[in-house]
PDB file of N, CA and C in Angstrom:
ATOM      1  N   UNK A   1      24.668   9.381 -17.172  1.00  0.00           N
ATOM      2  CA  UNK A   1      23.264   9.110 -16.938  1.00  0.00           C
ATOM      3  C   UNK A   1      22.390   9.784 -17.992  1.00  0.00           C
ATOM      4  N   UNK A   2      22.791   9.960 -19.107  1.00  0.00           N
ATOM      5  CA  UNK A   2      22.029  10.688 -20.447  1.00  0.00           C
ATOM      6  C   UNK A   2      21.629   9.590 -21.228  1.00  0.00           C
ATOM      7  N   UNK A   3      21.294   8.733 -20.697  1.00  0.00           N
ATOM      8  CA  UNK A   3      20.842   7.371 -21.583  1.00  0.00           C
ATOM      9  C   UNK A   3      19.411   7.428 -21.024  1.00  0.00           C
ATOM     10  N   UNK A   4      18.592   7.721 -21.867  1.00  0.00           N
ATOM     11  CA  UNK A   4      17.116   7.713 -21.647  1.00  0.00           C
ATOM     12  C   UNK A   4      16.921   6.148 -21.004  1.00  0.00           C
ATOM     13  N   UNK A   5      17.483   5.207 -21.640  1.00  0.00           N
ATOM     14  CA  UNK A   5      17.220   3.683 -21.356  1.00  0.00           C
ATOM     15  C   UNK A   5      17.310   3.486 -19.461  1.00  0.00           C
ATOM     16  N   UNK A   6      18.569   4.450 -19.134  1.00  0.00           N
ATOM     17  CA  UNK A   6      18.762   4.246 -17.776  1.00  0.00           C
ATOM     18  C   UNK A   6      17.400   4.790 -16.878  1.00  0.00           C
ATOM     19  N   UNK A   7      17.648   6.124 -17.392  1.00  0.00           N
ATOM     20  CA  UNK A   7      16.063   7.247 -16.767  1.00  0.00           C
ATOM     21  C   UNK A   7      14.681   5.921 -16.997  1.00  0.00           C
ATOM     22  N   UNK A   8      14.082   5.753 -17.789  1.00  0.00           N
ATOM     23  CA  UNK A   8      13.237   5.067 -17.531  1.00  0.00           C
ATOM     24  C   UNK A   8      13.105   4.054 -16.988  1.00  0.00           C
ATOM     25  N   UNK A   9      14.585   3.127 -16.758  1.00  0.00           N
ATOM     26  CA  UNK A   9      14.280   2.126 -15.874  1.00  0.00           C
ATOM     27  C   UNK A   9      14.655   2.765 -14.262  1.00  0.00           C
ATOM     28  N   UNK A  10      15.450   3.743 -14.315  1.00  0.00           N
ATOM     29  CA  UNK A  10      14.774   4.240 -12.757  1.00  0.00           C
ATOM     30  C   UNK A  10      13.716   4.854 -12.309  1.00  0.00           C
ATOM     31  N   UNK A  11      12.764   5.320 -13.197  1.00  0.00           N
ATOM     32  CA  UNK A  11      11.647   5.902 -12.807  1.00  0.00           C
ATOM     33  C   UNK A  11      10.938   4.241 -12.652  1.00  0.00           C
ATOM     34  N   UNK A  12      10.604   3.312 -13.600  1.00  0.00           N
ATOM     35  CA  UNK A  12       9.959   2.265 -13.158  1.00  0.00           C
ATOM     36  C   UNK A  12      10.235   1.577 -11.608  1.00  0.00           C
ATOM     37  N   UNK A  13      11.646   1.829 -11.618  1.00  0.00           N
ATOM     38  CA  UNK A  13      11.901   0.951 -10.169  1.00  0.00           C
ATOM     39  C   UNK A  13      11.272   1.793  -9.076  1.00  0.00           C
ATOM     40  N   UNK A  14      11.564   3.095  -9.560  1.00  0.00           N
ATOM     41  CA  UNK A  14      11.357   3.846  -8.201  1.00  0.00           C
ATOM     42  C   UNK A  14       9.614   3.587  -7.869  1.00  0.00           C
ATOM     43  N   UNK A  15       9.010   4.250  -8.808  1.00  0.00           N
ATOM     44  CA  UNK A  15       7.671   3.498  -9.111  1.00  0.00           C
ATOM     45  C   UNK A  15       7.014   2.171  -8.405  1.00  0.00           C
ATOM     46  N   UNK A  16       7.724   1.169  -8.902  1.00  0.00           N
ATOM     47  CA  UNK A  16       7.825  -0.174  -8.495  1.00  0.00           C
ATOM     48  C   UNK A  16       7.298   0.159  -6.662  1.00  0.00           C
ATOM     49  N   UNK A  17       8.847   0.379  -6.329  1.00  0.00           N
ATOM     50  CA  UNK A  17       9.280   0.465  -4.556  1.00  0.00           C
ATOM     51  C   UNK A  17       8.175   1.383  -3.996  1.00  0.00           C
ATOM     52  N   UNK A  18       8.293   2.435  -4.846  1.00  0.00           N
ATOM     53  CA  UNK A  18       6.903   3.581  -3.439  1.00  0.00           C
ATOM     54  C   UNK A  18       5.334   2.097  -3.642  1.00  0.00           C
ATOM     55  N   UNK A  19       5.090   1.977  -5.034  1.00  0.00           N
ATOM     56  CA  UNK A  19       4.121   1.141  -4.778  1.00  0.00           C
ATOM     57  C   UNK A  19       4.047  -0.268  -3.588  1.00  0.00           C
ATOM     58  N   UNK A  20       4.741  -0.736  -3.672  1.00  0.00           N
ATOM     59  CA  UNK A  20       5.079  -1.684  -2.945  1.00  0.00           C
ATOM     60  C   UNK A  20       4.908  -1.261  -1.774  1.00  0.00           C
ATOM     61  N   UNK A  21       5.815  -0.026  -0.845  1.00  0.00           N
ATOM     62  CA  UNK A  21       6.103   0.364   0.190  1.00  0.00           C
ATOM     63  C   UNK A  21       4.411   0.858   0.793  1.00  0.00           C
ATOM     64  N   UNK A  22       3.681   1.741  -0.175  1.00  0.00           N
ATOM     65  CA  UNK A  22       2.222   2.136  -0.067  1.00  0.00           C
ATOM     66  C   UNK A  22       1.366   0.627   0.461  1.00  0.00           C
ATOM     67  N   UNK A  23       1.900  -0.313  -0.241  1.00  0.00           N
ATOM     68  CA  UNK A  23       1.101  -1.339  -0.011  1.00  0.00           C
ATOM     69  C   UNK A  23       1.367  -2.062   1.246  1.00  0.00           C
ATOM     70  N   UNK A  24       2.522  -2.034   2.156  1.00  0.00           N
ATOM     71  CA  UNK A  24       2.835  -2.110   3.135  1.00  0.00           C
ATOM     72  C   UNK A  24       2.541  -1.686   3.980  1.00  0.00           C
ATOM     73  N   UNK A  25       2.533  -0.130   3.995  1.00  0.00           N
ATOM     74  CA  UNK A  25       1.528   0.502   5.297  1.00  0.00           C
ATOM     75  C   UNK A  25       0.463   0.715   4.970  1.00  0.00           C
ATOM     76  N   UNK A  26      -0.405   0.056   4.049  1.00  0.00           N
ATOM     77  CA  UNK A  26      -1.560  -0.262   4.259  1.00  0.00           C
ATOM     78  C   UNK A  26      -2.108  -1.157   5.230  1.00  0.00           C
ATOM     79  N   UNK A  27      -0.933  -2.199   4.900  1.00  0.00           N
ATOM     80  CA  UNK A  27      -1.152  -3.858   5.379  1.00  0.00           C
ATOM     81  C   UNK A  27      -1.341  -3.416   6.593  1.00  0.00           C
ATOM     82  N   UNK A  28       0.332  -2.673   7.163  1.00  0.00           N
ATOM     83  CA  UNK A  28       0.857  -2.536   8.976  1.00  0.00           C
ATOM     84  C   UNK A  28      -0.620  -1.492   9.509  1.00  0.00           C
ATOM     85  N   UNK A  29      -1.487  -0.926   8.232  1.00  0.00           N
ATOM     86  CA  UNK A  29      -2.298   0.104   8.723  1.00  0.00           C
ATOM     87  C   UNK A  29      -3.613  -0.763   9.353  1.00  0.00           C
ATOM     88  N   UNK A  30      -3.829  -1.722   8.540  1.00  0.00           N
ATOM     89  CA  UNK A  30      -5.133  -2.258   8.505  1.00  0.00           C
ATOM     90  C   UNK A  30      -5.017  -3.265   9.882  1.00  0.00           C
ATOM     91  N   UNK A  31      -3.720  -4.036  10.162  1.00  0.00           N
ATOM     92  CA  UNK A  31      -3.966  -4.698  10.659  1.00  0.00           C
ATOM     93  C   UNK A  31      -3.682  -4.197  12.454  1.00  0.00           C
ATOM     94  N   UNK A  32      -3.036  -2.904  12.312  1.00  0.00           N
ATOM     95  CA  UNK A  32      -3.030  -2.424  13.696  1.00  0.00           C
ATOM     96  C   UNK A  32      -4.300  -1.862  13.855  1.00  0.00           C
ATOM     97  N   UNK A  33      -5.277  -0.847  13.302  1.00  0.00           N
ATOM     98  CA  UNK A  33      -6.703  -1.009  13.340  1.00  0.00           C
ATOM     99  C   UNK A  33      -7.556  -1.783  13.770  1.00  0.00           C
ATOM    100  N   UNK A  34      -7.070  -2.976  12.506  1.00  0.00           N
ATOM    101  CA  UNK A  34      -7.908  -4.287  13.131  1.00  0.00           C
ATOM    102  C   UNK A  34      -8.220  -4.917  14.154  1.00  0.00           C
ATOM    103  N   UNK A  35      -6.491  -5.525  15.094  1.00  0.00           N
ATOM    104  CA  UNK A  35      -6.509  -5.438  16.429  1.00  0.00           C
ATOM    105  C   UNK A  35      -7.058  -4.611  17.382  1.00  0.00           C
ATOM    106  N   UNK A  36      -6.961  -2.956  17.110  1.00  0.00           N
ATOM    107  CA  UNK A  36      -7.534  -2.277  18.514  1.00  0.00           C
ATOM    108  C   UNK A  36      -9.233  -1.760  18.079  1.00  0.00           C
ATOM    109  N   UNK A  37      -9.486  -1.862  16.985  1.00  0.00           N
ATOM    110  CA  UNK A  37     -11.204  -1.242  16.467  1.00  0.00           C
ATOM    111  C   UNK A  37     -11.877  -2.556  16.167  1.00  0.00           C
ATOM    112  N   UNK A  38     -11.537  -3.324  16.211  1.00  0.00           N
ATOM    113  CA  UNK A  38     -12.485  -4.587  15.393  1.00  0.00           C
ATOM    114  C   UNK A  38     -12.995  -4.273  13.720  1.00  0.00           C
ATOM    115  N   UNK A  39     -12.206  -3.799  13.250  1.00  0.00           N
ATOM    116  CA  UNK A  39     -12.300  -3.601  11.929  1.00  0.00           C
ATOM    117  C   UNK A  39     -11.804  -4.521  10.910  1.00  0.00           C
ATOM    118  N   UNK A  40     -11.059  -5.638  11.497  1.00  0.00           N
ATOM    119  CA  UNK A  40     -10.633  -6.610  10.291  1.00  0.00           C
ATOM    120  C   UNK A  40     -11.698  -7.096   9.640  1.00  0.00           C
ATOM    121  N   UNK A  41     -12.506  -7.952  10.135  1.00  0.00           N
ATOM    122  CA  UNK A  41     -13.694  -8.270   9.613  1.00  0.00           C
ATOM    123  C   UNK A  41     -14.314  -7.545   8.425  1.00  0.00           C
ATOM    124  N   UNK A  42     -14.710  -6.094   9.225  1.00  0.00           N
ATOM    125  CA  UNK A  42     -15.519  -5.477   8.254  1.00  0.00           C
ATOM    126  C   UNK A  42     -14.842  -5.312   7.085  1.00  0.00           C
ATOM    127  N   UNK A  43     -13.333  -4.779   6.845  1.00  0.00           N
ATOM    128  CA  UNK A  43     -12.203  -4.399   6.201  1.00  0.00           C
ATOM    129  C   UNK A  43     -12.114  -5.512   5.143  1.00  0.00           C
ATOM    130  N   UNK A  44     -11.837  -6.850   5.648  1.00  0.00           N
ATOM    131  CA  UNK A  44     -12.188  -8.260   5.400  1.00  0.00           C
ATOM    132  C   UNK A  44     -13.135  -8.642   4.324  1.00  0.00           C
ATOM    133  N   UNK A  45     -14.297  -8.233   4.066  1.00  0.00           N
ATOM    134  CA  UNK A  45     -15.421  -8.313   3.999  1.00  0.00           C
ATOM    135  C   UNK A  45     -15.793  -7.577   2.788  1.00  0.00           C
ATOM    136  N   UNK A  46     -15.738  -6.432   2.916  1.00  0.00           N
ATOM    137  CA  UNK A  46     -15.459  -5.206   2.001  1.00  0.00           C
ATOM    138  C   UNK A  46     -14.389  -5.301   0.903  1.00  0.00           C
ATOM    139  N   UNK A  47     -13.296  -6.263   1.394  1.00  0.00           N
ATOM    140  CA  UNK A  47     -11.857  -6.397  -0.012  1.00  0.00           C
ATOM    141  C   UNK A  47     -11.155  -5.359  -0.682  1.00  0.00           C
ATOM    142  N   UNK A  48     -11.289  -3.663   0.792  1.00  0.00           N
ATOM    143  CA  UNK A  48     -10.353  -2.882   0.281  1.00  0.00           C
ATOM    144  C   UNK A  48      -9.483  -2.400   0.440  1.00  0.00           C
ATOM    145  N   UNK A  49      -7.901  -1.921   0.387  1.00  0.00           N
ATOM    146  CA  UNK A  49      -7.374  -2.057   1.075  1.00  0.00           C
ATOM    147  C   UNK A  49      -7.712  -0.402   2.299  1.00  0.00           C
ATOM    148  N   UNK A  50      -8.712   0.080   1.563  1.00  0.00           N
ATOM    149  CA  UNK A  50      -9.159   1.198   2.527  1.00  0.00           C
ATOM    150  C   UNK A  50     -10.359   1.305   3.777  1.00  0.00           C
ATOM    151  N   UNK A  51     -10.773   0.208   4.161  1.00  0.00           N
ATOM    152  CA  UNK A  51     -12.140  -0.037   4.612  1.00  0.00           C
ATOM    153  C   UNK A  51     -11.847   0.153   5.862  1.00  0.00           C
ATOM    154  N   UNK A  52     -10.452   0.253   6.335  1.00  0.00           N
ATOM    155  CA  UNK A  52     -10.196   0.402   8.128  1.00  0.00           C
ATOM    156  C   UNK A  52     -10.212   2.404   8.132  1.00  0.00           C
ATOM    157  N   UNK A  53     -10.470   3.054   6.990  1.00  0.00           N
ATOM    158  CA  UNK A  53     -10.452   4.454   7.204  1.00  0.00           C
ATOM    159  C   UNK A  53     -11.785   4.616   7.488  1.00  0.00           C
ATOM    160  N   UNK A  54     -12.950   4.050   7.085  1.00  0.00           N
ATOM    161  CA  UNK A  54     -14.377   4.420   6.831  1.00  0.00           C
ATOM    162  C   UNK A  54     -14.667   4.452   8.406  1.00  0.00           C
ATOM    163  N   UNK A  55     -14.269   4.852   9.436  1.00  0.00           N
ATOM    164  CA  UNK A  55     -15.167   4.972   9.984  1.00  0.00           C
ATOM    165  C   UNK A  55     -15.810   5.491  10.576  1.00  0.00           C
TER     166      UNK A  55
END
């Protein structure tokens, strides 16, 4: 594993996956919010994926 070529393509993947995964419990975040606060809308509205924290 002393091949720089390898190291950087596992830092990208890993990279890749937490991003991805972040973007997932955003989704599972926003939309369980949504259901019990009535926040989709506003959340909705706004276009972020942070707008179900504001409140």
């Amino acid at each position: 594993m002393g091949n720089p070529f390898y190291r950087i393509l596992n830092l990208l993947l890993f990279r890749k996956l937490s991003m991805i995964s972040v973007m997932v419990f955003n989704i599972k975040f926003y939309y369980f919010y949504g259901h019990f606060l009535r926040l989709d809308f506003m959340a909705f509205e706004k276009g972020n994926h942070f707008a179900g924290l504001n409140i």
